[in-house]
PDB file of N, CA and C in Angstrom:
ATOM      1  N   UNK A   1      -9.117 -60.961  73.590  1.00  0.00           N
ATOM      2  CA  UNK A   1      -7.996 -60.947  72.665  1.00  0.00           C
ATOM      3  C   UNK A   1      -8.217 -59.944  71.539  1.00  0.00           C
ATOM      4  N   UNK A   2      -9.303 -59.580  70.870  1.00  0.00           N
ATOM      5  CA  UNK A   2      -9.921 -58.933  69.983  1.00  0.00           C
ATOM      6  C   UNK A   2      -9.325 -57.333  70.313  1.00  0.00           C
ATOM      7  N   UNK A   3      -9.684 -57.128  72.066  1.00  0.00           N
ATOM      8  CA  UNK A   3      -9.354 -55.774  71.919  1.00  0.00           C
ATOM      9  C   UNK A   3      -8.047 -55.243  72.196  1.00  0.00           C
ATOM     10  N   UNK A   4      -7.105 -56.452  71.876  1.00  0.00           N
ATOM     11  CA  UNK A   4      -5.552 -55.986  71.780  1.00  0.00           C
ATOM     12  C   UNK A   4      -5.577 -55.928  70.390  1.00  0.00           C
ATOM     13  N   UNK A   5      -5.581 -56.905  69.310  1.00  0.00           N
ATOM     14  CA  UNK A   5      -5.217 -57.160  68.087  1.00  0.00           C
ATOM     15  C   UNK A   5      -6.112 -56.194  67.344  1.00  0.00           C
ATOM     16  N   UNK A   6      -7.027 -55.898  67.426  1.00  0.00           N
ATOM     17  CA  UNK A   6      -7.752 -54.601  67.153  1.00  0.00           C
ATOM     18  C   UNK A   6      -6.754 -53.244  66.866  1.00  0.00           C
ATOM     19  N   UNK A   7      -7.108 -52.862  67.696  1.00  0.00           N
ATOM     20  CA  UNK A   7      -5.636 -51.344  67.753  1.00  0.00           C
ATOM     21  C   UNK A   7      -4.022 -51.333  67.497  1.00  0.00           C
ATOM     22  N   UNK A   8      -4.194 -52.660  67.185  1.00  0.00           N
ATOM     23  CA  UNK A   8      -2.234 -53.530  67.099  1.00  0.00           C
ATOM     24  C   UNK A   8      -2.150 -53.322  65.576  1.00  0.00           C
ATOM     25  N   UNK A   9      -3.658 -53.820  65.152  1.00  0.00           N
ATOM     26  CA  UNK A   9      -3.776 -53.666  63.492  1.00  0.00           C
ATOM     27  C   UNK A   9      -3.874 -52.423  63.180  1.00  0.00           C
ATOM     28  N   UNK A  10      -4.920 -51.364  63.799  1.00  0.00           N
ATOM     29  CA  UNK A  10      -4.961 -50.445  63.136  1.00  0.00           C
ATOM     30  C   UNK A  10      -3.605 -49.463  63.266  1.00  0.00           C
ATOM     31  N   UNK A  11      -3.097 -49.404  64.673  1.00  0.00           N
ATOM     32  CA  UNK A  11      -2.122 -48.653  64.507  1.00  0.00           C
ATOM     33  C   UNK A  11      -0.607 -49.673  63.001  1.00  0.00           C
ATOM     34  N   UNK A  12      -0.478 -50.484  62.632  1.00  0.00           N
ATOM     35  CA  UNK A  12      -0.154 -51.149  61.897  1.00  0.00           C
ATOM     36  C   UNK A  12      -0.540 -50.530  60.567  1.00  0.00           C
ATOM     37  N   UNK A  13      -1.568 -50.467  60.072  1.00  0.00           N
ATOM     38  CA  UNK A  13      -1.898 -49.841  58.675  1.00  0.00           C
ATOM     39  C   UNK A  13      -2.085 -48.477  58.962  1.00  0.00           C
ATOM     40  N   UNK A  14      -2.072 -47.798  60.263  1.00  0.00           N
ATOM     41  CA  UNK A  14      -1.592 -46.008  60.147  1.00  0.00           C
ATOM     42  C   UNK A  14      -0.520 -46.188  59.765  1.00  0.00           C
ATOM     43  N   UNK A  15       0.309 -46.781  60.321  1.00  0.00           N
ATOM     44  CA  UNK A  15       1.762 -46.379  60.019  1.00  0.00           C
ATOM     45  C   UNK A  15       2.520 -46.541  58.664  1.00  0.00           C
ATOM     46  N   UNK A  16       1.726 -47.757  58.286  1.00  0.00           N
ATOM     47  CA  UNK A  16       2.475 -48.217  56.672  1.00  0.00           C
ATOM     48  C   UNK A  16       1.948 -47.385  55.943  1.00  0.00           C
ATOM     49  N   UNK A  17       0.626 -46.833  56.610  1.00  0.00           N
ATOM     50  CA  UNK A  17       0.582 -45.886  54.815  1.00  0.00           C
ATOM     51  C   UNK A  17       0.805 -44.683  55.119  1.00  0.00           C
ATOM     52  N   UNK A  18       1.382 -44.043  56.626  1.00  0.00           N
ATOM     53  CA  UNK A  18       2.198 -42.621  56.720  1.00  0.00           C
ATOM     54  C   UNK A  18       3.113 -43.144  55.988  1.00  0.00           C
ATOM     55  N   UNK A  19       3.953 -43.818  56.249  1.00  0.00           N
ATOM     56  CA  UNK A  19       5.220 -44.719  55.321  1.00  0.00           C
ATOM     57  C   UNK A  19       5.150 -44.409  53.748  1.00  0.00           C
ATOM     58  N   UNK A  20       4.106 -45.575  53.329  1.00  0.00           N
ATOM     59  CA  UNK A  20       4.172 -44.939  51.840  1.00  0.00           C
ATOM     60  C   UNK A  20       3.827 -43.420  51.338  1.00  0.00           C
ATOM     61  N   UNK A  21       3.505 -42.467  52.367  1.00  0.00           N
ATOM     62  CA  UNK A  21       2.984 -41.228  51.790  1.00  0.00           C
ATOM     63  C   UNK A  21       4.894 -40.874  52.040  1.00  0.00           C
ATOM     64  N   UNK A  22       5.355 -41.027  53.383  1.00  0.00           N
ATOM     65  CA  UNK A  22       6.293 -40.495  53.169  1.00  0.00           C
ATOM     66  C   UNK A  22       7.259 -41.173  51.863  1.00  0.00           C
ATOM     67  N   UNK A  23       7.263 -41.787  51.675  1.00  0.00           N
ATOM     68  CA  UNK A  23       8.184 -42.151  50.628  1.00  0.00           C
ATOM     69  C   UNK A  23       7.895 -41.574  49.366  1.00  0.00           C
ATOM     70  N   UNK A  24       6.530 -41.625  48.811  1.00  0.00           N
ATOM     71  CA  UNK A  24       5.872 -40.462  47.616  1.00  0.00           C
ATOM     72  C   UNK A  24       6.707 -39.302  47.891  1.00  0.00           C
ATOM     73  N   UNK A  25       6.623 -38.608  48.966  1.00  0.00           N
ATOM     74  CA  UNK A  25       6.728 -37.104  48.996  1.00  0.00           C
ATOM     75  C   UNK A  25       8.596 -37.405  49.037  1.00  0.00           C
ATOM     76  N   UNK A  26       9.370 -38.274  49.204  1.00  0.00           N
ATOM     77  CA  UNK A  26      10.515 -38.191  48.911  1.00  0.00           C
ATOM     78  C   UNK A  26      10.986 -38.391  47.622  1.00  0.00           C
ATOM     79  N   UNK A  27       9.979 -39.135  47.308  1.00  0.00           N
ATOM     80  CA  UNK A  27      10.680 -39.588  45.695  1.00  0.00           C
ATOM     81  C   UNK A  27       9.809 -38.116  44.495  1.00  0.00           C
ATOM     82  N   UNK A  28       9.363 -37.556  45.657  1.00  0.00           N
ATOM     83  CA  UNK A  28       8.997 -35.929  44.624  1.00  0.00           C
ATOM     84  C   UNK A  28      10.011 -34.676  44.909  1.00  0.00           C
ATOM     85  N   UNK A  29      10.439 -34.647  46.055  1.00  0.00           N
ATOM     86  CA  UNK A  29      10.857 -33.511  46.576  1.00  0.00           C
ATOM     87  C   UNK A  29      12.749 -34.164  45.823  1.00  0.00           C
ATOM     88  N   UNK A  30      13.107 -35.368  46.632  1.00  0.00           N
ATOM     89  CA  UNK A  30      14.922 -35.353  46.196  1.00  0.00           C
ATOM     90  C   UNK A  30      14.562 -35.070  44.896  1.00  0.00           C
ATOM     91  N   UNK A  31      16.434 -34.461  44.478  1.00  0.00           N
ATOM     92  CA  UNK A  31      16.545 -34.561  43.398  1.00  0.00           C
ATOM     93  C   UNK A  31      17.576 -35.511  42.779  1.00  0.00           C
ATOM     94  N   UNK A  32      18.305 -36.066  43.155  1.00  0.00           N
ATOM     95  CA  UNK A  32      18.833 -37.544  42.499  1.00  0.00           C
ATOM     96  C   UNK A  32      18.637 -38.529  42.563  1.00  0.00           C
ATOM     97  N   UNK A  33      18.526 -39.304  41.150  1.00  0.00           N
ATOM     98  CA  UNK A  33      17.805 -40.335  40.920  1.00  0.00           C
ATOM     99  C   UNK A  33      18.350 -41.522  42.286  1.00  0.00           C
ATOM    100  N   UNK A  34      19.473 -41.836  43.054  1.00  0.00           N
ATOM    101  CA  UNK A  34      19.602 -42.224  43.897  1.00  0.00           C
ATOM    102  C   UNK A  34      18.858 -42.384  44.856  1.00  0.00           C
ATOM    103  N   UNK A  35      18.895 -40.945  45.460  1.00  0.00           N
ATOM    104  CA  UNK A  35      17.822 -40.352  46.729  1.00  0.00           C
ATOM    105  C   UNK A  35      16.467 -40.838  46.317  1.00  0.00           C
ATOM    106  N   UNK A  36      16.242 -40.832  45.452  1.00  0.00           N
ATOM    107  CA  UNK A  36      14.650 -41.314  45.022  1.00  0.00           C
ATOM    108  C   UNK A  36      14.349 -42.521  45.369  1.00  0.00           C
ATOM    109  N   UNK A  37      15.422 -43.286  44.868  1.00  0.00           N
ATOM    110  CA  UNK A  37      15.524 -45.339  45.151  1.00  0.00           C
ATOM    111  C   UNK A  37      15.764 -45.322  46.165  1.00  0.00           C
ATOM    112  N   UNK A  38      16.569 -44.744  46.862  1.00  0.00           N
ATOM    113  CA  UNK A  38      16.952 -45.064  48.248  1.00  0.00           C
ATOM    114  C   UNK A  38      15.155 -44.858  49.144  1.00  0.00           C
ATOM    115  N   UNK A  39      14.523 -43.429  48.858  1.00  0.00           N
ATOM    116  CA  UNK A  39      13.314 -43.087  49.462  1.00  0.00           C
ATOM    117  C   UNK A  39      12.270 -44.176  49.612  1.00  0.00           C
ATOM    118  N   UNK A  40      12.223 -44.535  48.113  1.00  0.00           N
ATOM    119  CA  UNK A  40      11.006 -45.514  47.655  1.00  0.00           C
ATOM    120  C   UNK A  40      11.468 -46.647  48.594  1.00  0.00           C
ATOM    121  N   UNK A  41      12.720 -47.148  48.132  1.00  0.00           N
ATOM    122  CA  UNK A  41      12.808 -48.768  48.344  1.00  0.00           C
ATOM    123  C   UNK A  41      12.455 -49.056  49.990  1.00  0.00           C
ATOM    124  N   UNK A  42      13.552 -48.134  50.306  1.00  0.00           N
ATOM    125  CA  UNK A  42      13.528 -48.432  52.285  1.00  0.00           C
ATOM    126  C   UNK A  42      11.742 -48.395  52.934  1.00  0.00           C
ATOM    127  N   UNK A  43      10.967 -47.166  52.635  1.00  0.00           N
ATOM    128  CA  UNK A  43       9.913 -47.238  52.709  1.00  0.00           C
ATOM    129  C   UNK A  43       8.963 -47.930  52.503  1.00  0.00           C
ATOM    130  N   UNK A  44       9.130 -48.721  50.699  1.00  0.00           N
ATOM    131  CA  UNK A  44       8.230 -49.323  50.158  1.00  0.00           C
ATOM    132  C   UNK A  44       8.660 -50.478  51.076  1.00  0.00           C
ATOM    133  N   UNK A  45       9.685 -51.291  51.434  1.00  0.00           N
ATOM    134  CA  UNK A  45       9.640 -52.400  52.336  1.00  0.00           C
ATOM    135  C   UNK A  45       9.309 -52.383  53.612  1.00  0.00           C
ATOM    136  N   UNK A  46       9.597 -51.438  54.448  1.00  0.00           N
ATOM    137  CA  UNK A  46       8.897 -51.308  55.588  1.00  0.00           C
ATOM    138  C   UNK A  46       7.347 -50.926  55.730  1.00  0.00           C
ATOM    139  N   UNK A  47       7.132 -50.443  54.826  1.00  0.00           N
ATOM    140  CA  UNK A  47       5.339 -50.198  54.901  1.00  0.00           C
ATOM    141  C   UNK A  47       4.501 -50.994  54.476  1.00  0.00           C
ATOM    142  N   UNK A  48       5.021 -52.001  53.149  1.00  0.00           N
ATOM    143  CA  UNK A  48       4.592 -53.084  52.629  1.00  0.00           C
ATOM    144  C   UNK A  48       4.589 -53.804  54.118  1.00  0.00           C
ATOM    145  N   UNK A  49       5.501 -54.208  54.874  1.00  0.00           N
ATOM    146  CA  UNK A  49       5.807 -55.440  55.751  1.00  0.00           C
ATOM    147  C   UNK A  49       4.818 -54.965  57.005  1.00  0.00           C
ATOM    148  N   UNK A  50       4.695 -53.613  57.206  1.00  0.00           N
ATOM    149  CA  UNK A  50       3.508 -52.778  58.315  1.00  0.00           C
ATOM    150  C   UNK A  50       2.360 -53.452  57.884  1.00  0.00           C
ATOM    151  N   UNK A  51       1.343 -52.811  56.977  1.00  0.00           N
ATOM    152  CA  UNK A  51       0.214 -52.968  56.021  1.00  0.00           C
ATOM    153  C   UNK A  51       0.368 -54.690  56.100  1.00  0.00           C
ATOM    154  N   UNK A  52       1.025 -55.662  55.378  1.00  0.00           N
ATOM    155  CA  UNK A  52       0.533 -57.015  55.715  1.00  0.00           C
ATOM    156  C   UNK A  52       0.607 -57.133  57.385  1.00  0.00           C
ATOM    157  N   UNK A  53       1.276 -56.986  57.980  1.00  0.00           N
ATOM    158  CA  UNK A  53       1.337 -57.638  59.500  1.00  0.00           C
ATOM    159  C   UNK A  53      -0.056 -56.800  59.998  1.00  0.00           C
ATOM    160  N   UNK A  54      -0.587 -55.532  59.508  1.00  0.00           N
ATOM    161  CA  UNK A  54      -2.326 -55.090  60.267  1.00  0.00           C
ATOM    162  C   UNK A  54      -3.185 -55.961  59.499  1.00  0.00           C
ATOM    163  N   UNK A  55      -2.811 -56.342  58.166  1.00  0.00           N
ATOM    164  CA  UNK A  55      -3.870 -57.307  58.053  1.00  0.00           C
ATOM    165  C   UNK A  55      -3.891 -58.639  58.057  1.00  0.00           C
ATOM    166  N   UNK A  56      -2.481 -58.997  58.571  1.00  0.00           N
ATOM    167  CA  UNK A  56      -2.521 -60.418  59.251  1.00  0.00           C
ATOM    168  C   UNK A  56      -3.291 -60.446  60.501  1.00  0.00           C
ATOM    169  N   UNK A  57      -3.208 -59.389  61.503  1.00  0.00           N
ATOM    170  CA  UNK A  57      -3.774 -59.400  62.544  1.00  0.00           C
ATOM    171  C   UNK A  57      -5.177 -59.587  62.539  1.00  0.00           C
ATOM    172  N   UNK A  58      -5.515 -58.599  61.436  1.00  0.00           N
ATOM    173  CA  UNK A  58      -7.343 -58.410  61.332  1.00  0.00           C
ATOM    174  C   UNK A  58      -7.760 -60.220  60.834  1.00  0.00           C
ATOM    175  N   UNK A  59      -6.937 -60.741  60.408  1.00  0.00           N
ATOM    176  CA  UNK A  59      -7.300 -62.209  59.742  1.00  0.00           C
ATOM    177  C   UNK A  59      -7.647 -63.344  60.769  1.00  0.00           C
ATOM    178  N   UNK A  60      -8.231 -62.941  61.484  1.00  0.00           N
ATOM    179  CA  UNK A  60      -7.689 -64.158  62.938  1.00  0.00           C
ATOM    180  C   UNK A  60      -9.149 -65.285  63.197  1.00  0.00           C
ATOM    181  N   UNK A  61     -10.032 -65.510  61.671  1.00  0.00           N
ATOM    182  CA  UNK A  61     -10.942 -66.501  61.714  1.00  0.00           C
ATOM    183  C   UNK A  61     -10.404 -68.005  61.215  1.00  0.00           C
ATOM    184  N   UNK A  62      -9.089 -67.508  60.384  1.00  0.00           N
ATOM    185  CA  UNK A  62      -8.652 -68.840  59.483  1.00  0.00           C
ATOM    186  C   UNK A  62      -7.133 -68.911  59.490  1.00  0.00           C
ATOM    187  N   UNK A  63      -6.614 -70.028  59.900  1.00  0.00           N
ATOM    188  CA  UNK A  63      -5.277 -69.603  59.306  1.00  0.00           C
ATOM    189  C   UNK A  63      -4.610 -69.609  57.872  1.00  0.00           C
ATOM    190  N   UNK A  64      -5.517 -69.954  56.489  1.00  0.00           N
ATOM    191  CA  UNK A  64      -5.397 -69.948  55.196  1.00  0.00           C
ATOM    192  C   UNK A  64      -4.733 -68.499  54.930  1.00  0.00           C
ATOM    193  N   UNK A  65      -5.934 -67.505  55.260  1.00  0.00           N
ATOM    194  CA  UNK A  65      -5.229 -66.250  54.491  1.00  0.00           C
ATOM    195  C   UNK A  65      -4.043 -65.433  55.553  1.00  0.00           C
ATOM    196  N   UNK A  66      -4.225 -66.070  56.557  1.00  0.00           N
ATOM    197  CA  UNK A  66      -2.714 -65.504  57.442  1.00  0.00           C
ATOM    198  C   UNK A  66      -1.259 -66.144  57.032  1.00  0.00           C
ATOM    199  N   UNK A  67      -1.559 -67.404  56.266  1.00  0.00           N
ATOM    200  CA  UNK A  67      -0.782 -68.240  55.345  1.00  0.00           C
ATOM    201  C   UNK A  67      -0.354 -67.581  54.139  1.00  0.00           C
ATOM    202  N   UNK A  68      -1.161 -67.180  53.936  1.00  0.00           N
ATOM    203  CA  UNK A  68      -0.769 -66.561  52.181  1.00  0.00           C
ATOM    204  C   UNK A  68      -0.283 -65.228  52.252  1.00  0.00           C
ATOM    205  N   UNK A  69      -0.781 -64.377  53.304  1.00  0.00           N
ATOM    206  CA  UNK A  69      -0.415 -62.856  53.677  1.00  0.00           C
ATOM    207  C   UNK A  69       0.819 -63.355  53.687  1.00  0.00           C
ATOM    208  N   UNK A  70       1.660 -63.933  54.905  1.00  0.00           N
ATOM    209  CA  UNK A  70       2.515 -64.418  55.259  1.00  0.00           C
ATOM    210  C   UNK A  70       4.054 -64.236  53.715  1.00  0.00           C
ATOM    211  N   UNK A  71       3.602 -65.564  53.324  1.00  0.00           N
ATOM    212  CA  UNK A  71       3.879 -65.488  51.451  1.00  0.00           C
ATOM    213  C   UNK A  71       4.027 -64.848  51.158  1.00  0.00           C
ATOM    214  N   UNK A  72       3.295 -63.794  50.957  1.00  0.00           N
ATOM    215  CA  UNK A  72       3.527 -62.314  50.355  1.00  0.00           C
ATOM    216  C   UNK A  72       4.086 -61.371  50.766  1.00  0.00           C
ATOM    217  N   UNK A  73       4.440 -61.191  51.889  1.00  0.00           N
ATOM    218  CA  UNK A  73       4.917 -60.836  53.231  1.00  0.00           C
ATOM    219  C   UNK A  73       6.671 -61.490  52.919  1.00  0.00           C
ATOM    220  N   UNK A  74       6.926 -62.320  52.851  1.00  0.00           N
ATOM    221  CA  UNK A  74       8.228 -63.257  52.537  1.00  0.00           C
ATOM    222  C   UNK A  74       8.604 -62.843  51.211  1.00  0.00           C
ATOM    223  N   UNK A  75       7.655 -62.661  50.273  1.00  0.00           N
ATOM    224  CA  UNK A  75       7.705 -62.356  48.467  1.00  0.00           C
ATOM    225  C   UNK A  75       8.545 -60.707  48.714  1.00  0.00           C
ATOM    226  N   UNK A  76       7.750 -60.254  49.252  1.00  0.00           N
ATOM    227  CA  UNK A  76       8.239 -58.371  49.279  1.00  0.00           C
ATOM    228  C   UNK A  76       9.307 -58.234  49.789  1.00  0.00           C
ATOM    229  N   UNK A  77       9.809 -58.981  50.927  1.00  0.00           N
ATOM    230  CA  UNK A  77      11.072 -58.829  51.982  1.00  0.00           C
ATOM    231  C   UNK A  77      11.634 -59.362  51.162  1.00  0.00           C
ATOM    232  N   UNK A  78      11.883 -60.297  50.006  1.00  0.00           N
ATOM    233  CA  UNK A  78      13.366 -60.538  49.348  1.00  0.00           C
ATOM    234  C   UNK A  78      13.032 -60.225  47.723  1.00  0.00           C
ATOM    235  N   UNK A  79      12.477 -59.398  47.473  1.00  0.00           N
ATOM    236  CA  UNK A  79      12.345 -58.698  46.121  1.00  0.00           C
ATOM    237  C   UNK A  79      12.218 -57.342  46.013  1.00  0.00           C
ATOM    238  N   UNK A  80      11.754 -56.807  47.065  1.00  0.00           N
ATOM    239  CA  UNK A  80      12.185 -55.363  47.313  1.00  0.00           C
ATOM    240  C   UNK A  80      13.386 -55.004  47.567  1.00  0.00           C
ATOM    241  N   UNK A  81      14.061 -55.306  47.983  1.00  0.00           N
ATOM    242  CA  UNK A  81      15.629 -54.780  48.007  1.00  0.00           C
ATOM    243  C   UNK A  81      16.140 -55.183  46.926  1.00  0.00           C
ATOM    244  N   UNK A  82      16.208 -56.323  46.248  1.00  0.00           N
ATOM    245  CA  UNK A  82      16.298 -56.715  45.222  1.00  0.00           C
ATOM    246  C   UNK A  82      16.293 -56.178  44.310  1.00  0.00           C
ATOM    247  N   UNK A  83      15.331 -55.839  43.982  1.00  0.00           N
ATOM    248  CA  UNK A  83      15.003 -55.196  42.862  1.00  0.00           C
ATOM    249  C   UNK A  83      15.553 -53.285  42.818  1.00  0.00           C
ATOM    250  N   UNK A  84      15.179 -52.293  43.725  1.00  0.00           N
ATOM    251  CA  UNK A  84      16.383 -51.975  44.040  1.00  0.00           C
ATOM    252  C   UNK A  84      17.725 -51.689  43.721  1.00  0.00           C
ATOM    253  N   UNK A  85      18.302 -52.746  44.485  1.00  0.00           N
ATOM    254  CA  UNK A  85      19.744 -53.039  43.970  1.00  0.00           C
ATOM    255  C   UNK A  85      19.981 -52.875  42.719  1.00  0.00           C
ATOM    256  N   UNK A  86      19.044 -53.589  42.164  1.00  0.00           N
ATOM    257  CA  UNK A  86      19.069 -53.838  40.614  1.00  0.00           C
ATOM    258  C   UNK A  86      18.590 -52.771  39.851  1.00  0.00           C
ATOM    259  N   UNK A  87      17.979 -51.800  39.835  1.00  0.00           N
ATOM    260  CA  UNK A  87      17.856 -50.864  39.775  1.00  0.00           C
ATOM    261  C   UNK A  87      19.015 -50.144  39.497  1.00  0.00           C
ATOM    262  N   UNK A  88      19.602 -49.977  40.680  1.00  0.00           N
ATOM    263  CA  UNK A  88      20.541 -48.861  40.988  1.00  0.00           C
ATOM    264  C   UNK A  88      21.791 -49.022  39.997  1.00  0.00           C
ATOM    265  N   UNK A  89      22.274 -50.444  40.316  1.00  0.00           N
ATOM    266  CA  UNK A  89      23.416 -51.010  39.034  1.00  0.00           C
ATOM    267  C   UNK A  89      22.940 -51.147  37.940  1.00  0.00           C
ATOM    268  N   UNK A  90      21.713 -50.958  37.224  1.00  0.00           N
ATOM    269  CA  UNK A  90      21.505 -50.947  36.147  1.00  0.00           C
ATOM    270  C   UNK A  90      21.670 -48.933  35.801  1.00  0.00           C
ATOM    271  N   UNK A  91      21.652 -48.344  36.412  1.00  0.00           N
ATOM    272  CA  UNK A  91      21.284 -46.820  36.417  1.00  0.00           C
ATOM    273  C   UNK A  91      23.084 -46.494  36.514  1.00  0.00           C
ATOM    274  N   UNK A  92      23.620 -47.086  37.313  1.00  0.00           N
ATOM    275  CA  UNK A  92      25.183 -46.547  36.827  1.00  0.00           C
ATOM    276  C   UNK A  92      25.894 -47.674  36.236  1.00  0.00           C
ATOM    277  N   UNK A  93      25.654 -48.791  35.248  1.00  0.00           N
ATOM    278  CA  UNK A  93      25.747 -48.861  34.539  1.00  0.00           C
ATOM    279  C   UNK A  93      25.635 -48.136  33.259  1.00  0.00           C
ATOM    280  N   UNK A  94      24.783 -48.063  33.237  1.00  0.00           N
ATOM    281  CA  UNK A  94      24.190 -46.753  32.068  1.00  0.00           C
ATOM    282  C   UNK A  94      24.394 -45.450  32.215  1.00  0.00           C
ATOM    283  N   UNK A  95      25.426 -45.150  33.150  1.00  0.00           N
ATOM    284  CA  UNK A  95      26.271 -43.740  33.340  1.00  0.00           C
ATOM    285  C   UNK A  95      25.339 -42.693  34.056  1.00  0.00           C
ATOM    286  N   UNK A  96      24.410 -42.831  34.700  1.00  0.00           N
ATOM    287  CA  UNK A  96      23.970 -41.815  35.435  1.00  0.00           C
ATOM    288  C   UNK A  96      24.624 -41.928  37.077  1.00  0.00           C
ATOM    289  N   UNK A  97      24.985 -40.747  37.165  1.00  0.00           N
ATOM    290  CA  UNK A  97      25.838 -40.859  38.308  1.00  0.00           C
ATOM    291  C   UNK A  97      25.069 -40.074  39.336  1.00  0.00           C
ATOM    292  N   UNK A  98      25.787 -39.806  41.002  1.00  0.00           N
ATOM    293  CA  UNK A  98      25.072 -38.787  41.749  1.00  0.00           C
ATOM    294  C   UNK A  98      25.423 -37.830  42.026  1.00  0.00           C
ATOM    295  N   UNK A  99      24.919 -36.671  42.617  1.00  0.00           N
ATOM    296  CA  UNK A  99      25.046 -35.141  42.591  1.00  0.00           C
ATOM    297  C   UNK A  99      25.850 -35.198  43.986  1.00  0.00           C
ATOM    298  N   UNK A 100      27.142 -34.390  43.737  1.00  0.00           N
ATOM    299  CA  UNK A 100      27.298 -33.923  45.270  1.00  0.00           C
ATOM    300  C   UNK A 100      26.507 -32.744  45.750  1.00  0.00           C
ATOM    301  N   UNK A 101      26.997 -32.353  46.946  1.00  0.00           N
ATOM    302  CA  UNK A 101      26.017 -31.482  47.428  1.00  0.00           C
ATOM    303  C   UNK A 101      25.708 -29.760  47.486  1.00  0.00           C
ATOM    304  N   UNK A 102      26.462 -29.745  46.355  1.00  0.00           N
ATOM    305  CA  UNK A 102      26.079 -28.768  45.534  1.00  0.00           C
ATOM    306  C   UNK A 102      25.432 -28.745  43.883  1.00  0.00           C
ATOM    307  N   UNK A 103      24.791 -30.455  43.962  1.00  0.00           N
ATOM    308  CA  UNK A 103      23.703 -30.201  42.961  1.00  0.00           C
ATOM    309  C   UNK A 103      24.848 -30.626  41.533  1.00  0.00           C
ATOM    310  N   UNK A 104      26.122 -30.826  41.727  1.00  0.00           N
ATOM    311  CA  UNK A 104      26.981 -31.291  40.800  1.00  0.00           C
ATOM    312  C   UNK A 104      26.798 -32.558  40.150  1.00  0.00           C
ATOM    313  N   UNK A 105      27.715 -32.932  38.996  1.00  0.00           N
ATOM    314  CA  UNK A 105      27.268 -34.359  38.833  1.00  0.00           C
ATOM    315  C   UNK A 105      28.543 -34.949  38.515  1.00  0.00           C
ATOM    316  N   UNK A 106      30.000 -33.823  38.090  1.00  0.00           N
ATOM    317  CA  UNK A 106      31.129 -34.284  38.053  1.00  0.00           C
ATOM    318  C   UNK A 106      31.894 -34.818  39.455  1.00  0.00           C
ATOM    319  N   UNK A 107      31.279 -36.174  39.852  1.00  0.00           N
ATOM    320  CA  UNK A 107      31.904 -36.545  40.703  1.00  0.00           C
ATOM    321  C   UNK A 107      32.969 -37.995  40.220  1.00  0.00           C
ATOM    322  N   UNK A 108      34.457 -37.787  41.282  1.00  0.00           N
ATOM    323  CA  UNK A 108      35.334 -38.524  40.702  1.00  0.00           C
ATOM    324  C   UNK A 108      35.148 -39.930  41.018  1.00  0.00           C
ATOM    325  N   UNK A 109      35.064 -40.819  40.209  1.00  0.00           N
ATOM    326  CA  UNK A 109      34.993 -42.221  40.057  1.00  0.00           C
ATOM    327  C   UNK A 109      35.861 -42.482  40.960  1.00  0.00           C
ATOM    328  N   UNK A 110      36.009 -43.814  41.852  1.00  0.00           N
ATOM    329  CA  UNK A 110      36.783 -44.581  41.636  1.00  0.00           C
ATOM    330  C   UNK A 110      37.981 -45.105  41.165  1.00  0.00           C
ATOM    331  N   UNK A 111      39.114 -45.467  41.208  1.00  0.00           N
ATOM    332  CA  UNK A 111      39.957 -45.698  39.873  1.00  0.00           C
ATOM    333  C   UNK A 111      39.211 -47.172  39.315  1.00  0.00           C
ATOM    334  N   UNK A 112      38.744 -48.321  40.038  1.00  0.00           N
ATOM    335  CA  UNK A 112      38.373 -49.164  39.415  1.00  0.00           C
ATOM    336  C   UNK A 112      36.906 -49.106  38.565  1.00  0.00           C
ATOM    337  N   UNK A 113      36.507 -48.143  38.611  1.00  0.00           N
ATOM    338  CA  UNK A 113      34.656 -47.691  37.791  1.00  0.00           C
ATOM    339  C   UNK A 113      34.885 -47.385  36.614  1.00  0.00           C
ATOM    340  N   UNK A 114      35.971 -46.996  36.232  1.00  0.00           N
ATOM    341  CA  UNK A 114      36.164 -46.082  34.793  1.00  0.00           C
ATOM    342  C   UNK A 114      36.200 -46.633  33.608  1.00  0.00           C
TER     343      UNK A 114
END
């Protein structure tokens, strides 16, 4: 069993932390504050949820800390988007808006936003 869950994990924490590198290098390279949240968030939850599930796997003497990974694992999946969200409506609340794609920022509201 060892030498499935072995390589299940490691390929598991390659991937979450290509994940979080890619999301760094997005939230450096976009340039609206949008594109940035959008980069981080989607990433930061899928690589967070990668990274615990390789080291749930590597955990396989006890079920205590596959319990608590778990938890934390459940904590990130409904506070990462969350937060996020919240983010974002707090950011156009406070009038920062997004660029069309020519780098603009006079873009037309809504009639109900104004």
């Amino acid at each position: 069993m060892s030498a499935i869950l072995e390589p299940l994990s490691s390929v598991c924490l390659l991937l979450g932390s290509f994940l979080l590198l890619t999301g760094a290098l997005g939230f450096l390279r976009f340039a609206d504050f949008y594109a940035r949240l959008h980069a981080c968030g989607v990433t930061e939850t899928l690589a967070t949820a990668l990274i615990i599930l390789g080291l749930m796997l590597q955990a396989t003497d006890s079920a205590l800390p596959q319990f608590k990974l778990l938890l934390i694992l459940l904590f990130v999946l409904f506070s990462s988007p969350t937060a996020s969200h919240a983010l974002a409506k707090a950011a156009w609340n406070a009038g920062v808006r997004p660029r069309d794609r020519r780098g603009r920022r006079d873009i037309a509201l809504p009639p109900g936003d104004r």
